[in-house]
Protein backbone atom coordinates (compact mmCIF):
# COMPACT_ATOMS: atom_id res chain seq x y z
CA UNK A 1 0.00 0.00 0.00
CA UNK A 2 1.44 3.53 -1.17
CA UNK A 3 0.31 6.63 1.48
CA UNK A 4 0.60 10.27 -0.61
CA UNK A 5 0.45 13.49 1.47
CA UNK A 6 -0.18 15.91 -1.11
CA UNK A 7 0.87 19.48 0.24
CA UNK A 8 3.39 22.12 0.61
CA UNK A 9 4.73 20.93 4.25
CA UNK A 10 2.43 23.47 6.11
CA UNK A 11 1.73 22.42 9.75
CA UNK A 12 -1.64 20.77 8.41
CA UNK A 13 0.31 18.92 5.84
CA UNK A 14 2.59 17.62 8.49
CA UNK A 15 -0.08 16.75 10.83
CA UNK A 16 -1.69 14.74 8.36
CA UNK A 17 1.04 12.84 7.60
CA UNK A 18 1.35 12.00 11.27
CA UNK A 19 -2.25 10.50 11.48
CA UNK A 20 -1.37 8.90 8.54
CA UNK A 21 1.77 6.90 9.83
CA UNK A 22 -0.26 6.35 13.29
CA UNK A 23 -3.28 5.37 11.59
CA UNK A 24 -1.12 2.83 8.86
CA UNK A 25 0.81 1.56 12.35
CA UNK A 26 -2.08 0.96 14.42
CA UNK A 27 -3.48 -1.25 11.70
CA UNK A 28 -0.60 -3.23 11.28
CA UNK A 29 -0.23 -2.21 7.63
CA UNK A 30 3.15 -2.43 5.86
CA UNK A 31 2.77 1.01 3.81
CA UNK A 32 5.19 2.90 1.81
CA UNK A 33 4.75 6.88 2.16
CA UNK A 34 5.69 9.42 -0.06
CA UNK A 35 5.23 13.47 0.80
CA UNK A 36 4.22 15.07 -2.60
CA UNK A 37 5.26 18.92 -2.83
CA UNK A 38 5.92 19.39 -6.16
CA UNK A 39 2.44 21.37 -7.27
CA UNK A 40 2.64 20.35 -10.68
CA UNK A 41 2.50 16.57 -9.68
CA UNK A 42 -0.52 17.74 -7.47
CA UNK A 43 -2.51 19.23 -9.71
CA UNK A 44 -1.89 16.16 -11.99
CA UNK A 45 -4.01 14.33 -9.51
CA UNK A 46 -6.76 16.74 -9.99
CA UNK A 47 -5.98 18.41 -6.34
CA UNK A 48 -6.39 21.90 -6.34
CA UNK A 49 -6.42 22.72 -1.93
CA UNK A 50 -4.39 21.09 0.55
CA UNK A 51 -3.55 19.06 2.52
CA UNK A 52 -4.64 15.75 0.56
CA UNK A 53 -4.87 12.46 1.23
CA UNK A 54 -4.52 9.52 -1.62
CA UNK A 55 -4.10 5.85 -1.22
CA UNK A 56 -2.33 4.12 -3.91
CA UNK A 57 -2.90 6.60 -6.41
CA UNK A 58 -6.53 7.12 -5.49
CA UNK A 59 -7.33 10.44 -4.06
CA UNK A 60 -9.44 10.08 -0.85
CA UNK A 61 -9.61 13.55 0.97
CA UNK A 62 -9.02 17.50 0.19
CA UNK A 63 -8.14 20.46 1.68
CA UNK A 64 -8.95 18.74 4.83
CA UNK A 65 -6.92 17.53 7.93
CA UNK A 66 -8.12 13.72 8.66
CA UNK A 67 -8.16 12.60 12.04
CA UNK A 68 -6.04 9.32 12.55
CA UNK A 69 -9.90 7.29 13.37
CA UNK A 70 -10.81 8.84 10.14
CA UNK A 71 -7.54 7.83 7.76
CA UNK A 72 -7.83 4.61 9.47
CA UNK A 73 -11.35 4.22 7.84
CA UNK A 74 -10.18 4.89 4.64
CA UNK A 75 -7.75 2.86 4.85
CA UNK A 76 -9.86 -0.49 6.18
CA UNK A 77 -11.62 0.47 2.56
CA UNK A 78 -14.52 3.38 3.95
CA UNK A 79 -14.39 7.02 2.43
């Protein structure tokens, strides 16, 4: 499983990659992260506010910072 955190590195962006990691940890998942800054890349994936969430390529949350209950939804396969 590939975790993106799409975003400049503000504090929101950071904090979501936190949840993210706690979230993947707490669920025993083996996940590879990557921390997407370059904007151009961003937009690619049709994200135009940050911070962003996407799972394997799959965009699953905008301009919004996900608790680590809600990332772990998404990540057991919810929205």
């Amino acid at each position: 499983m590939k975790i993106q955190i799409l975003g400049m590195g503000c504090p929101k962006c950071n904090a979501l990659e936190k949840n993210a990691r706690d979230a993947a940890a707490e669920l025993g998942l083996a996940a590879e992260f990557e921390k997407v800054n370059d904007i151009d890349r961003i937009h690619d994936m049709g994200v135009m506010m940050t911070p962003a969430l996407a799972v394997d390529g799959d965009v699953k949350s905008v301009g919004k910072l996900l608790t680590r209950d809600q990332i772990a939804a998404v990540l057991k396969g919810g929205k």
